[in-house]
Every structure is written in structure tokens, then in C-alpha cells.
C-alpha atoms as a PDB file:
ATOM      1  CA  UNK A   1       7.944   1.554 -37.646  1.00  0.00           C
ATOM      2  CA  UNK A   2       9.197   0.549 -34.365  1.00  0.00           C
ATOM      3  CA  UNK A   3      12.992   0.111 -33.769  1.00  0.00           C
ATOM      4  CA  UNK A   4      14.444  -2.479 -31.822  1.00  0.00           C
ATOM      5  CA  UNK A   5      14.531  -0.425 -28.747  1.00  0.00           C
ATOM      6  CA  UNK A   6      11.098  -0.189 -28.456  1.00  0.00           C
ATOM      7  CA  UNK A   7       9.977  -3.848 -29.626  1.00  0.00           C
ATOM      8  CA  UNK A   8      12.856  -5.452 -27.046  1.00  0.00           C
ATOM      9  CA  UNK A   9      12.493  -2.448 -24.419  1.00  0.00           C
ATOM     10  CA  UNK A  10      14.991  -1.473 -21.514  1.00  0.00           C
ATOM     11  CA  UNK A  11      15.293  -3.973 -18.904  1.00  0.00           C
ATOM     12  CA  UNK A  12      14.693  -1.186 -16.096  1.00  0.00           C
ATOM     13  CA  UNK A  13      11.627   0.468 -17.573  1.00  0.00           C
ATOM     14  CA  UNK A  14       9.587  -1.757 -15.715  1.00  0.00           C
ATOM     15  CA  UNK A  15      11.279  -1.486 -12.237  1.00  0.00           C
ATOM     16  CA  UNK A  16      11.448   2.101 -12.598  1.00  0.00           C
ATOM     17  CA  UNK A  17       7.605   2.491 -12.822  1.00  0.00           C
ATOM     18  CA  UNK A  18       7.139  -0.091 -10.299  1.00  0.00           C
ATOM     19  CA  UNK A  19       9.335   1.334  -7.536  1.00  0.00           C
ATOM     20  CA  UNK A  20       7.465   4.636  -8.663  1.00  0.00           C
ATOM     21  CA  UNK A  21       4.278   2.878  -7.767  1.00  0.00           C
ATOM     22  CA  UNK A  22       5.706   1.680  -4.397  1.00  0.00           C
ATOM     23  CA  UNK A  23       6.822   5.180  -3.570  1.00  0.00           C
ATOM     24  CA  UNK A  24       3.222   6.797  -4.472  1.00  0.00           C
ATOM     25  CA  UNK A  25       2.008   4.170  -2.025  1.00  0.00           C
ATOM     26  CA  UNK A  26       3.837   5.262   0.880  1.00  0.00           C
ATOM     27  CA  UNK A  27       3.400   8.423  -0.017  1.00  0.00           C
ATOM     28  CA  UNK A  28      -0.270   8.410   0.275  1.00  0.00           C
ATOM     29  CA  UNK A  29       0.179   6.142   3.547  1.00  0.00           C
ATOM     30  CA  UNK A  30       2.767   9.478   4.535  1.00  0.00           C
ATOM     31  CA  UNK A  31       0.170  11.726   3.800  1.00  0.00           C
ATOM     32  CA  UNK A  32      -2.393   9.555   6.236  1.00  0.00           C
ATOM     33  CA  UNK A  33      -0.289   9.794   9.315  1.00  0.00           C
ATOM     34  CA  UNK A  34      -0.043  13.436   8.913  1.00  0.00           C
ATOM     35  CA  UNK A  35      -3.531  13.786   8.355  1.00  0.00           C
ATOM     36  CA  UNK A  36      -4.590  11.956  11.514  1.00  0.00           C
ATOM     37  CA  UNK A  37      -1.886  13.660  13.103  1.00  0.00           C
ATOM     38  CA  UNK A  38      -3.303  16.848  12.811  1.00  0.00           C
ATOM     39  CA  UNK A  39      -7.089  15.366  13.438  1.00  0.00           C
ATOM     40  CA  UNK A  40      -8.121  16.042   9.838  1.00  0.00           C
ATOM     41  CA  UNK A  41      -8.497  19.967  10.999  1.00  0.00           C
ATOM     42  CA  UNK A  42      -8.890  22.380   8.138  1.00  0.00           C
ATOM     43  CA  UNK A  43      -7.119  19.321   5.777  1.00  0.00           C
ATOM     44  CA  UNK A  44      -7.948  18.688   2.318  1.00  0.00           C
ATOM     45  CA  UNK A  45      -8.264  15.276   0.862  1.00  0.00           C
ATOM     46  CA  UNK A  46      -6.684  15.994  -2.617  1.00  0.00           C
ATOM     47  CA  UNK A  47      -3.261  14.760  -1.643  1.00  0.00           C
ATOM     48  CA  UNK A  48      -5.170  11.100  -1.044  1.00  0.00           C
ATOM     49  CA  UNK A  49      -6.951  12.216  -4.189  1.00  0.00           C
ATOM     50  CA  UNK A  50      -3.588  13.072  -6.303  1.00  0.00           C
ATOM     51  CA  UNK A  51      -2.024  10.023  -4.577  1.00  0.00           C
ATOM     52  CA  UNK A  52      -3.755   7.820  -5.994  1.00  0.00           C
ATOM     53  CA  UNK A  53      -4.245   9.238  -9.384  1.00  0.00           C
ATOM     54  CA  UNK A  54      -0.215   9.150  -9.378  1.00  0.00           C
ATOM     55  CA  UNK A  55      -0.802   5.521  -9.087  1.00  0.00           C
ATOM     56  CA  UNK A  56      -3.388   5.210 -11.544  1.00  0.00           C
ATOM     57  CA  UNK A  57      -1.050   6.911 -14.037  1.00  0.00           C
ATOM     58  CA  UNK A  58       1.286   4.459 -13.111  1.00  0.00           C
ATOM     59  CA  UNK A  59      -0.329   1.567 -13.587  1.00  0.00           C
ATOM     60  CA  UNK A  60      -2.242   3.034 -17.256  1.00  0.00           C
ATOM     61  CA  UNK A  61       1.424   3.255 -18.090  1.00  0.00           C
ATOM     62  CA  UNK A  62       2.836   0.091 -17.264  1.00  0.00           C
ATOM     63  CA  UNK A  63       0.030  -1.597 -19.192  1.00  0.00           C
ATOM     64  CA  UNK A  64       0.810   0.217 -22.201  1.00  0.00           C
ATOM     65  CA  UNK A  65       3.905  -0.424 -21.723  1.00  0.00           C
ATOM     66  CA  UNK A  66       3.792  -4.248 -21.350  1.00  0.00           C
ATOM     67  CA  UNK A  67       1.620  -3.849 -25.207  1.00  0.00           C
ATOM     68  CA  UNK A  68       4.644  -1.856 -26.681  1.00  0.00           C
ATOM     69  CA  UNK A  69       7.422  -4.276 -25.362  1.00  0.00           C
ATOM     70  CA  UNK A  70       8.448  -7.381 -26.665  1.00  0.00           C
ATOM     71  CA  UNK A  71      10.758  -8.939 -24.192  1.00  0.00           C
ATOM     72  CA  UNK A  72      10.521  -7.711 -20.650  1.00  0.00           C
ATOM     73  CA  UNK A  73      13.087  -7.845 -17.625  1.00  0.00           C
ATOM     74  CA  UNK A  74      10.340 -10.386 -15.576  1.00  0.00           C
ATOM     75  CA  UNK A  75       7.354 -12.032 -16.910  1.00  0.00           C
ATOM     76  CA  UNK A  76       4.258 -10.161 -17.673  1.00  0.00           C
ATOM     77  CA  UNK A  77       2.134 -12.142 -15.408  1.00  0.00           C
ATOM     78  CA  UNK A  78       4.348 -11.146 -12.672  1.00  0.00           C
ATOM     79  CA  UNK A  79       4.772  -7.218 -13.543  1.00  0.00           C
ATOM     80  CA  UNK A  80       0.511  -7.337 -14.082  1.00  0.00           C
ATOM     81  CA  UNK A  81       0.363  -9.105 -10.827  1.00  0.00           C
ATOM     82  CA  UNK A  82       2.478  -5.910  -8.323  1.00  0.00           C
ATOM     83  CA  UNK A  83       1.371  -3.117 -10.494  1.00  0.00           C
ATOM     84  CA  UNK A  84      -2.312  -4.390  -9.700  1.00  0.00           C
ATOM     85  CA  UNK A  85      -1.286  -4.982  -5.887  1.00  0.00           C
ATOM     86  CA  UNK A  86       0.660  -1.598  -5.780  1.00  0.00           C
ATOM     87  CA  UNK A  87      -2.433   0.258  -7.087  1.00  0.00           C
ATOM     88  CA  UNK A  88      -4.738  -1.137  -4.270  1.00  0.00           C
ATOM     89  CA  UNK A  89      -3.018   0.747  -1.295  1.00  0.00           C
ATOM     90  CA  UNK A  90      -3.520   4.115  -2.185  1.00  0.00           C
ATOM     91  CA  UNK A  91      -7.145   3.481  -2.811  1.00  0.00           C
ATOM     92  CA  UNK A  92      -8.208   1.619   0.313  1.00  0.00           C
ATOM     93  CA  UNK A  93      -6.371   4.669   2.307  1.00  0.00           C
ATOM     94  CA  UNK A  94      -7.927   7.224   0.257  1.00  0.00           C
ATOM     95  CA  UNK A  95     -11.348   5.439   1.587  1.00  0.00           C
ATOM     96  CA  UNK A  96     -10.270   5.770   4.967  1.00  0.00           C
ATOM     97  CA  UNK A  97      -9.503   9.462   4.819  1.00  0.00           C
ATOM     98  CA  UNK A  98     -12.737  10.063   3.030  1.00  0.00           C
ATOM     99  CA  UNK A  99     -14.705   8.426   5.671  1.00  0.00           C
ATOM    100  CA  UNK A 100     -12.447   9.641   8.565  1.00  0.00           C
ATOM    101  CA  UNK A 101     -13.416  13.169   7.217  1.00  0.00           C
ATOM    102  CA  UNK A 102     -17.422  12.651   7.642  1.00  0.00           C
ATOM    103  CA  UNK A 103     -17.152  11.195  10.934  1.00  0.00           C
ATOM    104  CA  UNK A 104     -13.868  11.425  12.244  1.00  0.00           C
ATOM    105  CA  UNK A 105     -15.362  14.569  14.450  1.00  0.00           C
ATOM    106  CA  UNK A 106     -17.951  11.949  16.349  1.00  0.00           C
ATOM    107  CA  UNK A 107     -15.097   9.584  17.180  1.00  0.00           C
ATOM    108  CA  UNK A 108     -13.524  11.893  19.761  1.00  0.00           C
ATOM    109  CA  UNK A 109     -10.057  10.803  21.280  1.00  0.00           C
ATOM    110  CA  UNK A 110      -9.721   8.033  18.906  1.00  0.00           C
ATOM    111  CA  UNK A 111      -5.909   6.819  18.096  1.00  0.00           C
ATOM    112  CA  UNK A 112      -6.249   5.657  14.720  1.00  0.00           C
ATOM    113  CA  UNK A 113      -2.595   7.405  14.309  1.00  0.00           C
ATOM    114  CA  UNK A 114      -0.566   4.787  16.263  1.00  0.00           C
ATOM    115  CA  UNK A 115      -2.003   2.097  13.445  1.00  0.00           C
ATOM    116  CA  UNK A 116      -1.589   4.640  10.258  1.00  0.00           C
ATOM    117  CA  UNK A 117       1.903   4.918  11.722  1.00  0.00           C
ATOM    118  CA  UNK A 118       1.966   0.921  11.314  1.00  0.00           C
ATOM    119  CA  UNK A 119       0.754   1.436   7.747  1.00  0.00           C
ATOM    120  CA  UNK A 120       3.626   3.839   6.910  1.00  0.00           C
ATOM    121  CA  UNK A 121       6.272   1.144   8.090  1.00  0.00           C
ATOM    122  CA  UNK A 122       4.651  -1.266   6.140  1.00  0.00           C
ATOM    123  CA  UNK A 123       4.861   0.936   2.909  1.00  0.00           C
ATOM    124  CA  UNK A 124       8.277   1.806   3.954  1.00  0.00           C
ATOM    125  CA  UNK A 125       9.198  -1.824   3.969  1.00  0.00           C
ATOM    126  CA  UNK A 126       7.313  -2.381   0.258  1.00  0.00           C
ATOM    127  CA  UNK A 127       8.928   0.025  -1.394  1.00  0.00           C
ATOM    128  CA  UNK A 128      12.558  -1.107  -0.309  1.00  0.00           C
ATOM    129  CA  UNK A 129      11.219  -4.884  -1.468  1.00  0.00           C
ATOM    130  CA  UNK A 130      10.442  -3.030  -5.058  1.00  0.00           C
ATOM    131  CA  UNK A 131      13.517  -1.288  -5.210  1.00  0.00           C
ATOM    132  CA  UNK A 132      15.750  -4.346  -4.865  1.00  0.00           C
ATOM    133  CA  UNK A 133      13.878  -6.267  -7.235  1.00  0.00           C
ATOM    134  CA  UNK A 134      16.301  -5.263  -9.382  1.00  0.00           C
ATOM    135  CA  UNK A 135      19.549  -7.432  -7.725  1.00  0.00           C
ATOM    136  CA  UNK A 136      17.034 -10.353  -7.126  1.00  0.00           C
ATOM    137  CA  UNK A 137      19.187 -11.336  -3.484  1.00  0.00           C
ATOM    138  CA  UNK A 138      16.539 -14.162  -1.869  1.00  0.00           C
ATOM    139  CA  UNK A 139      18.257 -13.808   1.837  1.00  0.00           C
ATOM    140  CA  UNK A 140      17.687  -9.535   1.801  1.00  0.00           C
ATOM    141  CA  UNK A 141      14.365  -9.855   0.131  1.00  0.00           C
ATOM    142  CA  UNK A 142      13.472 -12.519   2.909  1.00  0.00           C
ATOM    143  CA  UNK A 143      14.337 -10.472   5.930  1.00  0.00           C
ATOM    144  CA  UNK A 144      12.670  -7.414   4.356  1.00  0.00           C
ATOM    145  CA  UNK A 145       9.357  -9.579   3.714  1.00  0.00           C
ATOM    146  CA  UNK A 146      10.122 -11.042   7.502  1.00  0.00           C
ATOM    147  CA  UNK A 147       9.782  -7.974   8.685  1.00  0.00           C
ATOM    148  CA  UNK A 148       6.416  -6.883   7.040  1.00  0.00           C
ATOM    149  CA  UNK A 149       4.867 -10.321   7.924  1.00  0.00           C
ATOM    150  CA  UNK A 150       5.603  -9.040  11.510  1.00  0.00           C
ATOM    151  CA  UNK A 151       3.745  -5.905  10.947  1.00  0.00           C
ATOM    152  CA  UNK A 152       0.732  -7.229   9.760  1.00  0.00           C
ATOM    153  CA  UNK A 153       0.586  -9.949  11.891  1.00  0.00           C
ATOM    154  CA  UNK A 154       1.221  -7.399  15.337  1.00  0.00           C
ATOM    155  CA  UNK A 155      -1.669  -5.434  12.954  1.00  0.00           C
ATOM    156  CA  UNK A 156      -4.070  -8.470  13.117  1.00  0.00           C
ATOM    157  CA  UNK A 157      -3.218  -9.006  16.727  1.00  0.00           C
ATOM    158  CA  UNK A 158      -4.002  -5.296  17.683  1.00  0.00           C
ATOM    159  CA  UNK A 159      -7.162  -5.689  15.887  1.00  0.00           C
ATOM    160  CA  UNK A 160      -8.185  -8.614  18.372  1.00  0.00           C
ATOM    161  CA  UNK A 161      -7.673  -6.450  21.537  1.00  0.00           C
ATOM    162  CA  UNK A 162      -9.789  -3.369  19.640  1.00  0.00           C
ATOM    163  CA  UNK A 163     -13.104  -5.726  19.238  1.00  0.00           C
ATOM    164  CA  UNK A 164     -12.229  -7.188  22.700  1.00  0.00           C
ATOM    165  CA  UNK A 165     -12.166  -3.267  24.181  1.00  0.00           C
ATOM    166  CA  UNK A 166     -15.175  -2.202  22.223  1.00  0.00           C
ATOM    167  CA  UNK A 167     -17.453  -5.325  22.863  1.00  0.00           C
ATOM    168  CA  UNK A 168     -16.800  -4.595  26.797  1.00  0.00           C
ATOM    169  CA  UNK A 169     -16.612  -0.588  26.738  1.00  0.00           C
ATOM    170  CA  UNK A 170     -17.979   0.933  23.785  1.00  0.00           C
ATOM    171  CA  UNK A 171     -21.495   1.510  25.133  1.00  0.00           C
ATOM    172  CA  UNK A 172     -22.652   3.603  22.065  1.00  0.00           C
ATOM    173  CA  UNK A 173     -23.534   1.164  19.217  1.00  0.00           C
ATOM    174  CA  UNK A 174     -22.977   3.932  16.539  1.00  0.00           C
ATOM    175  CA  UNK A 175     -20.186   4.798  17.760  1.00  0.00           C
ATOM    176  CA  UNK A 176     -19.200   1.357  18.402  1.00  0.00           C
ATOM    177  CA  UNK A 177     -19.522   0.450  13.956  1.00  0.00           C
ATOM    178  CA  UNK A 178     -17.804   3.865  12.996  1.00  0.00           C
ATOM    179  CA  UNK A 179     -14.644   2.554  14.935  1.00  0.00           C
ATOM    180  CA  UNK A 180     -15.044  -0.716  13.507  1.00  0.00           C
ATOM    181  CA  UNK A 181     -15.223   0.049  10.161  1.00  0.00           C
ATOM    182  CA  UNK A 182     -12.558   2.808  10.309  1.00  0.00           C
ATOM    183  CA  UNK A 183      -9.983   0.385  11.602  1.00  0.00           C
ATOM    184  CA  UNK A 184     -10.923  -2.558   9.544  1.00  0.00           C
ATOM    185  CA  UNK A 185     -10.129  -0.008   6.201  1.00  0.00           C
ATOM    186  CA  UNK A 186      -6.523   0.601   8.218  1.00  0.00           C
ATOM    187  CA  UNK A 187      -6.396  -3.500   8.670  1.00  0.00           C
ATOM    188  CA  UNK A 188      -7.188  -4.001   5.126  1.00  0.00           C
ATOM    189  CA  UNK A 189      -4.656  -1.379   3.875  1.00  0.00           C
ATOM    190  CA  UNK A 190      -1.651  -2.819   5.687  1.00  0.00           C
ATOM    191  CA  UNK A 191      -3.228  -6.954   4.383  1.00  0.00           C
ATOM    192  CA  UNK A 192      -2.813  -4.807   0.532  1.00  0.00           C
ATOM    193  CA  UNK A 193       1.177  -4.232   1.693  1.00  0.00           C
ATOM    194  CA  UNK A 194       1.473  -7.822   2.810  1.00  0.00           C
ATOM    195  CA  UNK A 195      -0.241  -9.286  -0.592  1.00  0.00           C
ATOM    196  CA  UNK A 196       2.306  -6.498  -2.119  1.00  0.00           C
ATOM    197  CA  UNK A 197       5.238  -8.167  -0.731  1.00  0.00           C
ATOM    198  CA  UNK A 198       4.356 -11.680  -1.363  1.00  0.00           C
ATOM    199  CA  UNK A 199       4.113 -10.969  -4.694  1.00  0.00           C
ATOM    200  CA  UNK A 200       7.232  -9.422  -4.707  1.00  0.00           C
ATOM    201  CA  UNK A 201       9.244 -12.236  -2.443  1.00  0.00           C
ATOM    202  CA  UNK A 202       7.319 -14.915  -5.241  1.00  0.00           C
ATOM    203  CA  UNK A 203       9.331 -13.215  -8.030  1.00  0.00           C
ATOM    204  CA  UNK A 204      12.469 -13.312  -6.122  1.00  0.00           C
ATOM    205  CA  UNK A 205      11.831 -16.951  -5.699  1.00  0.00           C
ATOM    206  CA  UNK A 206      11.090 -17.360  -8.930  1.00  0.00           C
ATOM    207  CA  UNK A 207      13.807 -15.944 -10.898  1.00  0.00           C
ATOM    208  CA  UNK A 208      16.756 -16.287  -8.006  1.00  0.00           C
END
């Protein structure tokens, strides 16, 4: 039989295991920069790899949860909704390492740092968004969501000037589509933070 408790649930549960989820994020986008910081020498990938089963766990849990609980602090639709954008990070930068780690060594001199550093900000950013989910204050959660619409956007415009330098400079066309498609996986990682956090500024909307 289950008791009250467990039909009507704790109001936190739910933000605890999504500003968990937030945290393994920038975590794994922590984990990047150091990574690329050290050129991938003599690095393993099972941090990405634990990383992201952290956020698998996570979001397993919070979907059994959502079965076992009657009444929940936000809507369902809403917790299903950031638990499924939360759990896309750590995956598309677990890609990134993996490929980095095959071919990473042909790329040479490189900087796909300065943009993981970018990412880390922008996970830094989403997992103070989850964290004040819980006080629901529009005018913070705006500045905070200001402030990662910034990052992606100087992300998007950095991305310009890289297919501008390549198409003139990048005489190699191997070469030329393993840069590409490394820093189109960094691109898409910090657009997952940015659908994060609109997510999270909708709820705020929603509920303030």
C-alpha cells in the first residue's frame, strides 16, 4: 500500500533531480575543457562515458518518479520536457570527445578549447536557471536566460567567421570536414543549453 507521502510526493523531489541533471551537464561540459586542455594526451573518455550515464540515471529516475507521484511541484509535461533537454548535453559532448579522440591528432593547432570554454559558461548559466526554479523570480530567471542567449548567439556568430576562415585557408579538404564537423557538435551542444533554458524561462513564465 502506498501512503500519502508517496501518492502526493515532496514538492522538491523533482527539483532536486533536476538541478542534479543540470550539474551532471556541466560537469561533463567541465570535463571537456579539461580534456581539450590537455590535447586529449594519455586521457580516457569514461568521465564523458560516466557523465552521461549519471544523467541517464537521472532521467530513468525522474520518470519513475513522475509514475509513483500523484501531485507534483510543476506539471509533468514541463518536468518531461527539461529532464529530456538536460539529458541531451552530456550526450552530444560525449560525441565530440569520442570523435576528437580518433582525429583530434590530424587537426594539429586547432583551438576547439576557447569554444568548449563557451560551452562550460553556458552549462554554468543552466544549472543556476535549474536551481532557482525553485523561487520562480521572472526578472532573475530573465537576466540569467539573457545571458545564455548571448552565449549562443556570440557561439553562432563565431561559427560564421570559422566557415569564412576555412572556405579561404583551409586548403586540405579532409582536413577542412574534420574541423567542420568537430565544431558543429560544440555548436550543437551549446543550441542543447539554449533549448535547456527556454524551457526553463517557459516554466517561470508559466507558473510566475
Amino acid at each position: 500500500m502506498f501512503s500519502l507521502q508517496t501518492i502526493f510526493g515532496k514538492g522538491d523531489k523533482f527539483y532536486g533531480l533536476l538541478e542534479a541533471s543540470a550539474a551532471a551537464a556541466r560537469n561533463s561540459a567541465t570535463a571537456l575543457r579539461d580534456y581539450l586542455d590537455r590535447k586529449g594526451a594519455n586521457n580516457s573518455l569514461e568521465e564523458f562515458r560516466l557523465a552521461r550515464q549519471r544523467e541517464k540515471e537521472i532521467s530513468a529516475e525522474i520518470s519513475q518518479s513522475l509514475v509513483n507521484t500523484f501531485v507534483t511541484a510543476l506539471e509533468r509535461e514541463d518536468i518531461e520536457a527539461l529532464a529530456s533537454a538536460l539529458y541531451k548535453i552530456p550526450k552530444v559532448i560525449e560525441k565530440f570527445a569520442e570523435r576528437y579522440s580518433l582525429i583530434g591528432d590530424r587537426l594539429g593547432d586547432v583551438d576547439f578549447a576557447s569554444r568548449a570554454a563557451m560551452l562550460e559558461k553556458a552549462c554554468e548559466v543552466l544549472q543556476q536557471m535549474v536551481g532557482q526554479l525553485r523561487s520562480m523570480k521572472l526578472e532573475s530567471m530573465k537576466d540569467l536566460n539573457d545571458r545564455l542567449q548571448i552565449i549562443e548567439s556570440e557561439a553562432d556568430r563565431l561559427i560564421l567567421e570559422l566557415y569564412r576562415d576555412m572556405y579561404r585557408n583551409e586548403a586540405d579538404p579532409v582536413r577542412f570536414l574534420l574541423r567542420k564537423d568537430l565544431f558543429e557538435i560544440l555548436e550543437k551542444a551549446i543550441d542543447r543549453c539554449r533549448d535547456a533554458g527556454n524551457v526553463v524561462y517557459a516554466i517561470v513564465l508559466k507558473n510566475s
